[in-house]
C-alpha atoms as a PDB file:
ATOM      1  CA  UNK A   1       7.261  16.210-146.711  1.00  0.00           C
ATOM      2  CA  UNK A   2       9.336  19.146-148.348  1.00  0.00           C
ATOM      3  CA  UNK A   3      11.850  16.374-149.723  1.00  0.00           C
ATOM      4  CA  UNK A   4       9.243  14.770-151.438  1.00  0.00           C
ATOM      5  CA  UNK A   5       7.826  17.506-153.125  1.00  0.00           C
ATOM      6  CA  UNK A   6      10.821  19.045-153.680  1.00  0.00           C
ATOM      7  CA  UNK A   7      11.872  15.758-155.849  1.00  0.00           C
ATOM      8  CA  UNK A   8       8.324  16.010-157.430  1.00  0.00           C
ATOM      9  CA  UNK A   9       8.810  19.416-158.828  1.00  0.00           C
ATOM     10  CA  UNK A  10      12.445  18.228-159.992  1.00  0.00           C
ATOM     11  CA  UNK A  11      10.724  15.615-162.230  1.00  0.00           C
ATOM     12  CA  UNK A  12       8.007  18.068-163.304  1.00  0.00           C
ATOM     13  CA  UNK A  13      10.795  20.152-164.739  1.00  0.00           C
ATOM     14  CA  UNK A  14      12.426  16.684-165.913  1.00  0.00           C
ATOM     15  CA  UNK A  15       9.163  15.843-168.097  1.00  0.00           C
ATOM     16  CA  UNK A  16       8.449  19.025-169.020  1.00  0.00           C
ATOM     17  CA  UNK A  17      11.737  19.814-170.897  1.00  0.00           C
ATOM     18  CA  UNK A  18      11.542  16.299-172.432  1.00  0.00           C
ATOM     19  CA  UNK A  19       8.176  17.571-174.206  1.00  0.00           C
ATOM     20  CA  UNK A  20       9.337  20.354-175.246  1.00  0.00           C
ATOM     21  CA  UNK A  21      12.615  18.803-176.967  1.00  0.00           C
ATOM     22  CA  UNK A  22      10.539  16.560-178.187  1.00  0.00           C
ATOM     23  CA  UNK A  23       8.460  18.537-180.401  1.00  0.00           C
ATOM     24  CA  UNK A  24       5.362  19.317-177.782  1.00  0.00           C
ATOM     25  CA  UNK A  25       5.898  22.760-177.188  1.00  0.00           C
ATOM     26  CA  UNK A  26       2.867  23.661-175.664  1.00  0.00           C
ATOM     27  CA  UNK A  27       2.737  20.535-173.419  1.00  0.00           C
ATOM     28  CA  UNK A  28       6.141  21.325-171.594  1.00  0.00           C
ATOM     29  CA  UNK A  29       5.059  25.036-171.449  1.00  0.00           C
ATOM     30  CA  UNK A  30       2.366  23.706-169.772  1.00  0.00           C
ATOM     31  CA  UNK A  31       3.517  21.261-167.455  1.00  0.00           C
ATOM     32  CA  UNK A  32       6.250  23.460-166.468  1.00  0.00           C
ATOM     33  CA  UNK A  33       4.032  25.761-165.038  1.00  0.00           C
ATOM     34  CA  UNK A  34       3.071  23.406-161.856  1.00  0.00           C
ATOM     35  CA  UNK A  35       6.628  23.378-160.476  1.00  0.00           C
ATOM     36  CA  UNK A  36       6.069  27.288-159.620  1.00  0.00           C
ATOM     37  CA  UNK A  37       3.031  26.405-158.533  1.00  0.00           C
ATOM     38  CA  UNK A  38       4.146  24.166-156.591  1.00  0.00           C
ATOM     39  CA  UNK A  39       6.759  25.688-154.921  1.00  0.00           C
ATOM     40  CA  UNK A  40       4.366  28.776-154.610  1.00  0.00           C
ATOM     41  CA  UNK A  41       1.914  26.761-152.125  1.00  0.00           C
ATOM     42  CA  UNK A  42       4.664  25.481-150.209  1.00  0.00           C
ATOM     43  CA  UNK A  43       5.961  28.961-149.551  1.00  0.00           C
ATOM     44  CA  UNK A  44       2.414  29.395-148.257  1.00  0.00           C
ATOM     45  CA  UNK A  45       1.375  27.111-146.099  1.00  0.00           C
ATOM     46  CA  UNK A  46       4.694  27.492-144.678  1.00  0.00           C
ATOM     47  CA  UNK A  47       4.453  30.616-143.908  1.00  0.00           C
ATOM     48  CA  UNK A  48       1.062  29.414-142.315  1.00  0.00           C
ATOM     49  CA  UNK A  49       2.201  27.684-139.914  1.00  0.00           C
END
């Protein structure tokens, strides 16, 4: 389970820099605020366990 959303966070960043080279700044911005996010709730649950 952590391999798979570890990869899913790797393409989050993935897409999100491709926006923003691309010329949508505030859509990568955006995006690239779930991989934190992310990461953030599996740090919680975790600790949870």
């Amino acid at each position: 389970m952590n391999c798979i959303l570890l990869l899913v966070v790797l393409s989050i960043i993935v897409v999100a820099e491709v926006l923003f080279l691309s010329g949508k700044r505030l859509d990568g911005i955006f995006i690239a605020l779930w991989a934190p996010t992310i990461l953030g709730f599996m740090n919680y649950f975790k600790e949870k366990k």
